[in-house]
C-alpha atoms as a PDB file:
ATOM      1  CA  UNK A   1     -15.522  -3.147  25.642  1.00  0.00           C
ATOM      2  CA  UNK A   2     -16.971   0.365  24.614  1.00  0.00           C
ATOM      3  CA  UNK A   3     -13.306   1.115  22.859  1.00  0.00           C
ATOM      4  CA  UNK A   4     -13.852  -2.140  21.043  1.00  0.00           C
ATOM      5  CA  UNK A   5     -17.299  -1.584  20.022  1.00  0.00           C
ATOM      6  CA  UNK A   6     -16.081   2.437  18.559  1.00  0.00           C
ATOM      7  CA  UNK A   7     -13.474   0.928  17.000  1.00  0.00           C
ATOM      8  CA  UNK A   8     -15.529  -1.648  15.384  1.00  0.00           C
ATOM      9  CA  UNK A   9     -18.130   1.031  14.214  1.00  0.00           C
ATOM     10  CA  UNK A  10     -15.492   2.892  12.921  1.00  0.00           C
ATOM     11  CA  UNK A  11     -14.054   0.367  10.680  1.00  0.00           C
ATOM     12  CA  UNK A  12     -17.152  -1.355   9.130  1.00  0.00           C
ATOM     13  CA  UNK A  13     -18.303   2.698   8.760  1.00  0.00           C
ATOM     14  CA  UNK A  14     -15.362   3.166   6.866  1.00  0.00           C
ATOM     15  CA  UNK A  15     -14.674   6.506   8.782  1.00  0.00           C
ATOM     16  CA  UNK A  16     -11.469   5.014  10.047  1.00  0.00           C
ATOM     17  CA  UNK A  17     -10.447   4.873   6.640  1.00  0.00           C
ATOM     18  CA  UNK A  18     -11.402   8.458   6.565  1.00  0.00           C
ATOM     19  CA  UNK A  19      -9.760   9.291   9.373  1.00  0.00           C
ATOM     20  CA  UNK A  20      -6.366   7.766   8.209  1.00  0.00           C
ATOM     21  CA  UNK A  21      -6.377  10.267   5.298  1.00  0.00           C
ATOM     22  CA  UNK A  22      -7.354  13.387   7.112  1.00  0.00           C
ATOM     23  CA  UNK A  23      -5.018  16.133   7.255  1.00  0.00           C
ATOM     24  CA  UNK A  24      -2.265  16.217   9.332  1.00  0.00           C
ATOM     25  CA  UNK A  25      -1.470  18.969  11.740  1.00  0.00           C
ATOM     26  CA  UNK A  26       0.904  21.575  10.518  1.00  0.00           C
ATOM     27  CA  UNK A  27       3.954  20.537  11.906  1.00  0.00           C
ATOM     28  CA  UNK A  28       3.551  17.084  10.590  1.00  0.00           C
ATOM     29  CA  UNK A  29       2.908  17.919   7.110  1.00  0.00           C
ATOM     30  CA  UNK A  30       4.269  15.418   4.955  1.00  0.00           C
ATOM     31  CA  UNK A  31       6.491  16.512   1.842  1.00  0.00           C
ATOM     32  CA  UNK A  32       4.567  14.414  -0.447  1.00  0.00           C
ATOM     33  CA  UNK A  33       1.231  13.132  -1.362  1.00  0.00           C
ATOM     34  CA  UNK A  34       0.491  10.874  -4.172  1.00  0.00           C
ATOM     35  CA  UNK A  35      -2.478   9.479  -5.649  1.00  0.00           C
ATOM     36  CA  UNK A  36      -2.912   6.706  -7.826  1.00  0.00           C
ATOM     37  CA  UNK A  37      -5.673   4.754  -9.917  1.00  0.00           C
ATOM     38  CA  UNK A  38      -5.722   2.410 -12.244  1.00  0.00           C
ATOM     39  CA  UNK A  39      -9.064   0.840 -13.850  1.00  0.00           C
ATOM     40  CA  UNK A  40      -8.725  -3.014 -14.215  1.00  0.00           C
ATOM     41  CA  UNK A  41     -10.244  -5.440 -16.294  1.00  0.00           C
ATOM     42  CA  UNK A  42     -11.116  -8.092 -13.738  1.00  0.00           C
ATOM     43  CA  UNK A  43     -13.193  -8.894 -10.706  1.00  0.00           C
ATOM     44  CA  UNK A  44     -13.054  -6.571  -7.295  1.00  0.00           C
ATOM     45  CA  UNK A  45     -13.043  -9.896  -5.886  1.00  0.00           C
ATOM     46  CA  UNK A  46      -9.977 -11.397  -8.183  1.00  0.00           C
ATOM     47  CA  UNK A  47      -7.716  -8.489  -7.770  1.00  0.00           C
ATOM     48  CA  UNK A  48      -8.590  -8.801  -3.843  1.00  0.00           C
ATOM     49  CA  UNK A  49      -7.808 -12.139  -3.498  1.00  0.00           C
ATOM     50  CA  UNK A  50      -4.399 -11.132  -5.143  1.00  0.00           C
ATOM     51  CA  UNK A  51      -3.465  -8.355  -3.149  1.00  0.00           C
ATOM     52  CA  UNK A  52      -5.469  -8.565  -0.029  1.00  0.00           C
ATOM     53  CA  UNK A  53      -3.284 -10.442   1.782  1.00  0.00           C
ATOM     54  CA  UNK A  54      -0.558  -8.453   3.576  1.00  0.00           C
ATOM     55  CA  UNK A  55       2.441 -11.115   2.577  1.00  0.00           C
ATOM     56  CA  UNK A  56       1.170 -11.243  -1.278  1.00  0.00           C
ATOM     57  CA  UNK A  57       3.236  -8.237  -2.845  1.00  0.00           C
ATOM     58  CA  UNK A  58       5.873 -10.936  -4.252  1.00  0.00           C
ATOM     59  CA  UNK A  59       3.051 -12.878  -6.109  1.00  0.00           C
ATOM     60  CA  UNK A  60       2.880  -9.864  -8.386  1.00  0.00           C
ATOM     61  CA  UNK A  61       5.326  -7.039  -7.769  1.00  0.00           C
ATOM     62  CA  UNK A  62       8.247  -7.956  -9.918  1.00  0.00           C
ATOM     63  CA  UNK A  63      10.535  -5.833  -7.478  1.00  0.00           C
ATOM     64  CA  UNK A  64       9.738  -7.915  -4.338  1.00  0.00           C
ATOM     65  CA  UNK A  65      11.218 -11.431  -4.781  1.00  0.00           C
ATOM     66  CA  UNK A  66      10.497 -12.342  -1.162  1.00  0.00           C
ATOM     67  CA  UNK A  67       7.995 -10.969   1.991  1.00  0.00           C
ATOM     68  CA  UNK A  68       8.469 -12.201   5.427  1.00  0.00           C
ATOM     69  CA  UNK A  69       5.498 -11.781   8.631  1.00  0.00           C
ATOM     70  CA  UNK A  70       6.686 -10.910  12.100  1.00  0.00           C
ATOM     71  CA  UNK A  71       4.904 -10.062  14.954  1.00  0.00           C
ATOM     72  CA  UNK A  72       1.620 -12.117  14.491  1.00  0.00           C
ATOM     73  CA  UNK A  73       1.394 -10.936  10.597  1.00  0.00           C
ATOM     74  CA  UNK A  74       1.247  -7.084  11.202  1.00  0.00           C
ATOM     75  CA  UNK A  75       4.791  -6.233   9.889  1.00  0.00           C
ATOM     76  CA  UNK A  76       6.098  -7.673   6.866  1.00  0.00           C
ATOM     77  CA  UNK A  77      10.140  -7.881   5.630  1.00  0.00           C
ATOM     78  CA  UNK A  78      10.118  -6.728   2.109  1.00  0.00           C
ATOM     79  CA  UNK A  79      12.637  -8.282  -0.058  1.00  0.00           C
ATOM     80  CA  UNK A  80      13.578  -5.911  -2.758  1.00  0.00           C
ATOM     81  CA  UNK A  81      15.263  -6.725  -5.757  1.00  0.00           C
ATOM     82  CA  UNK A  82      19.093  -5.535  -6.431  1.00  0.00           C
ATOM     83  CA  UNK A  83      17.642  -3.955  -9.982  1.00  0.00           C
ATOM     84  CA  UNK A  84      15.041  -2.138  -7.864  1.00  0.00           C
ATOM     85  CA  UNK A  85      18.100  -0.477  -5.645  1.00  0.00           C
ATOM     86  CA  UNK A  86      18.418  -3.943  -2.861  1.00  0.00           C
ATOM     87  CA  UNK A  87      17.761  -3.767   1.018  1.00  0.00           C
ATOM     88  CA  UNK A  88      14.903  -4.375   2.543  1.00  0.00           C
ATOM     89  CA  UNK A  89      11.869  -2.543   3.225  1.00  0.00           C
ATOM     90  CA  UNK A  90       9.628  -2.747   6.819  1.00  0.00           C
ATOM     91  CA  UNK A  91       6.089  -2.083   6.917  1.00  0.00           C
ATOM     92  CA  UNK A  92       3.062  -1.855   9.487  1.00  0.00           C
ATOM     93  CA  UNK A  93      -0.305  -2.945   9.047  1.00  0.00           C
ATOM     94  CA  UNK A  94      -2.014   0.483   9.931  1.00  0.00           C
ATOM     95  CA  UNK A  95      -5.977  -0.569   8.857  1.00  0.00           C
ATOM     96  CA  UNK A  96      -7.348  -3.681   6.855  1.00  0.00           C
ATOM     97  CA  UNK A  97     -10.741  -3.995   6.190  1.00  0.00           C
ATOM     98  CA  UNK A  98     -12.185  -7.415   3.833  1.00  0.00           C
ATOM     99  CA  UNK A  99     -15.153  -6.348   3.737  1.00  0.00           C
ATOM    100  CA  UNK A 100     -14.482  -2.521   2.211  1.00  0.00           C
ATOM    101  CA  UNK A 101     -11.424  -4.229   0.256  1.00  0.00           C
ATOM    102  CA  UNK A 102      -9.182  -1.430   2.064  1.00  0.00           C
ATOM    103  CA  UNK A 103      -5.850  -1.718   3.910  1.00  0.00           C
ATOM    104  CA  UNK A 104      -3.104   1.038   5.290  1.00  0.00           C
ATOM    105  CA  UNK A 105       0.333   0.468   5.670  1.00  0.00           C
ATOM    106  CA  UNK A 106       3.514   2.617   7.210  1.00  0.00           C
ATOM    107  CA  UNK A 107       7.164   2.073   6.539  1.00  0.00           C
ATOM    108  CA  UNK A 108       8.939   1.441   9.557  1.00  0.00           C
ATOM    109  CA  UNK A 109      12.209   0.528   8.943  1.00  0.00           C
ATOM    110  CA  UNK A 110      14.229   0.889   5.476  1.00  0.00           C
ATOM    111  CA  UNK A 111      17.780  -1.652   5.895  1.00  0.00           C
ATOM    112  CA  UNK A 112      20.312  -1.188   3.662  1.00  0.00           C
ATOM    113  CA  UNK A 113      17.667   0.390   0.945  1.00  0.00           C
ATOM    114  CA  UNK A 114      18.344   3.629  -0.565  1.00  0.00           C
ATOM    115  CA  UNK A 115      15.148   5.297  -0.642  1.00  0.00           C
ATOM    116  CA  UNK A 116      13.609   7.957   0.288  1.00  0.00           C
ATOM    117  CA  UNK A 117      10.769   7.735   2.111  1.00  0.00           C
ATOM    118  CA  UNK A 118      10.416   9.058   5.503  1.00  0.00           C
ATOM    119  CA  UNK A 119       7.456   9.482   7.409  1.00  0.00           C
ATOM    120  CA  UNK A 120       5.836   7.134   4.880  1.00  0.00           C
ATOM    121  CA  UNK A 121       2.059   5.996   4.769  1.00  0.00           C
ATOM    122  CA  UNK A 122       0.062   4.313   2.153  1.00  0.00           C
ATOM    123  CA  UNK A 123      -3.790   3.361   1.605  1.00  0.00           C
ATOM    124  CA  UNK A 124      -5.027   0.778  -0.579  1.00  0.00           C
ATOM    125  CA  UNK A 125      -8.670   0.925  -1.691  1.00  0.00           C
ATOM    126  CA  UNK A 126     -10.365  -1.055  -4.413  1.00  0.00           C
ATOM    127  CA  UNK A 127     -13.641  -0.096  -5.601  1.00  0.00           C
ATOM    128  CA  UNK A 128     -15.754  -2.403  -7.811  1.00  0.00           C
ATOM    129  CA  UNK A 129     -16.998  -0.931 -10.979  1.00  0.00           C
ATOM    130  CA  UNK A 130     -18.851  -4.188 -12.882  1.00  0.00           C
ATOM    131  CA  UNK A 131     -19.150  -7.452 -12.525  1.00  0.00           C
ATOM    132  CA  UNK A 132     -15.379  -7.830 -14.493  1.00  0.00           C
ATOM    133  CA  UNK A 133     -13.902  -4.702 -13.547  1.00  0.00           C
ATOM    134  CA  UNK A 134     -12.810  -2.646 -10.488  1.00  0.00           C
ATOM    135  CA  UNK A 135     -10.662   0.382  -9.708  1.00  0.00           C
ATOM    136  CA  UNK A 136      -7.596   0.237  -7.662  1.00  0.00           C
ATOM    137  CA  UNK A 137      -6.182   3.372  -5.877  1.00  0.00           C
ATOM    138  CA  UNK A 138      -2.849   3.067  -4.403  1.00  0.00           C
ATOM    139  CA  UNK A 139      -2.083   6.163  -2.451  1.00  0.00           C
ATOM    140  CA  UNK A 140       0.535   7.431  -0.154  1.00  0.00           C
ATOM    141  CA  UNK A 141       1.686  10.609   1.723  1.00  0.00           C
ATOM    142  CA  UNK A 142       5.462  10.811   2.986  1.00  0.00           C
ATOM    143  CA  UNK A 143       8.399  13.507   4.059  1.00  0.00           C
ATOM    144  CA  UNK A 144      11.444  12.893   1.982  1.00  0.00           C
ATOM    145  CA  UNK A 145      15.193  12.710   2.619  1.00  0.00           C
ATOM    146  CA  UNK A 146      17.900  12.053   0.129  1.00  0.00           C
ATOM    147  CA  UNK A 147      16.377  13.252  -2.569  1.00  0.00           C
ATOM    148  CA  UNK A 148      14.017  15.829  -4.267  1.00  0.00           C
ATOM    149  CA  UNK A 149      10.359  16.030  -3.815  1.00  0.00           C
ATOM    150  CA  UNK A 150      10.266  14.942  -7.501  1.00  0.00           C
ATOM    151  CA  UNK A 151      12.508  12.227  -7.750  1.00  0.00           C
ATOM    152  CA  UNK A 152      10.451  10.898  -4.286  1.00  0.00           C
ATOM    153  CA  UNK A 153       7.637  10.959  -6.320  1.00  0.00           C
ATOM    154  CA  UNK A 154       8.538   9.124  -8.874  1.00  0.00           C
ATOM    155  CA  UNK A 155       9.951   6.539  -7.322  1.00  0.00           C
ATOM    156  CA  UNK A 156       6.325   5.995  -5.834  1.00  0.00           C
ATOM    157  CA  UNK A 157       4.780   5.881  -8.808  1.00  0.00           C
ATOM    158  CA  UNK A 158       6.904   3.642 -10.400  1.00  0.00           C
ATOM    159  CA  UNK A 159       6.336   0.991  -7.558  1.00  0.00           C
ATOM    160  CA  UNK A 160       2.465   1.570  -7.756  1.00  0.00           C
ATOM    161  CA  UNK A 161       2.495   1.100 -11.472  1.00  0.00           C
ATOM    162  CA  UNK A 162       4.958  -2.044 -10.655  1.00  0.00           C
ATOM    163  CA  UNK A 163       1.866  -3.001  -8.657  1.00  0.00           C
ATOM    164  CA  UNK A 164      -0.783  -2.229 -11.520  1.00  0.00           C
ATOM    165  CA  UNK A 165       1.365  -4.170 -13.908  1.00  0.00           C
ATOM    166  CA  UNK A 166       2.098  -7.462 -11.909  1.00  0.00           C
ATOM    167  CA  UNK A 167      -1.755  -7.352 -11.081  1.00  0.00           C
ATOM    168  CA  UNK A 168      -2.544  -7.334 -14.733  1.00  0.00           C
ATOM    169  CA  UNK A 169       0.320  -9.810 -15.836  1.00  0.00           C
ATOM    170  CA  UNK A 170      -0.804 -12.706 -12.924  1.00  0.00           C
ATOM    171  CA  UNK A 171      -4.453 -12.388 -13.642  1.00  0.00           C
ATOM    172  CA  UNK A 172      -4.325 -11.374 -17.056  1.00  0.00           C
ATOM    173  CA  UNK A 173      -1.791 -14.352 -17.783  1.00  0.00           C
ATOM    174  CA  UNK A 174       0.441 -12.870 -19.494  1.00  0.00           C
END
């Protein structure tokens, strides 16, 4: 019950989030570290309700035509699209929190997909800036294999701006 009650702490604190993104010992420095933001032109609680659920990247990523939950809604199949390179993509819940509008993922599994990632986390946080606007930060820290460091990284950003883009073309109706 104690464990519970520390973990609870630790979430609504948000130091769990903080603790996700603290440095990782030496010998499991990742490669890569990315950081993303994009300011949006909506509500916090609009873009949430987009991408706050853990199955909802295909209702706005144009890469992911289909998401599938397994094991009680913590992993999700990713779908990708054959113009996006094909296979499939499995992730981990790490850390969700509603009320912060945070999450964490981890890749666990890449079928048949050719990139690059290894060791691969991301964190999700969106941060209201006015009543009609937020900011969304898509970050991620990875080793990579396959590939340069460079070519890693751009591959990242080009699915967080995917992300960005989808976000602004299903709310912004275009």
């Amino acid at each position: 019950m104690l464990c519970r009650a520390l973990l609870f702490a630790l979430t609504i604190s948000g130091i769990g989030f903080q603790l996700a993104n603290a440095d990782l010992p030496k010998n499991m420095a990742k490669d890569v570290n990315v950081k993303t933001s994009q300011e949006l032109d909506f509500p916090a609680a609009d873009v949430w309700d987009l991408i706050g659920g853990f199955n909802t990247l295909p209702d706005y990523h144009a890469a992911v035509p289909k998401s599938r939950l397994s094991q009680g809604g913590t992993v999700r199949h990713l779908t990708i699209s054959e113009d996006a390179g094909g296979g499939i993509v499995v992730e981990r819940l790490k850390q969700f929190d509603d009320d912060a509008m945070t999450f964490s993922y981890a890749i666990i599994e890449l079928i048949g997909s050719p990139m690059s990632f290894r060791n691969y986390q991301a964190w999700v946080k969106l941060v209201p800036t006015g009543k009609n606007s937020c900011r969304l930060h898509w970050n991620s820290s990875f080793n990579v294999e396959g590939a340069t460091k460079e070519e890693a990284e751009e591959l990242a950003l080009v699915i967080y701006q995917g992300c960005y883009d989808g976000i602004n073309r299903v709310l912004g109706g275009e």
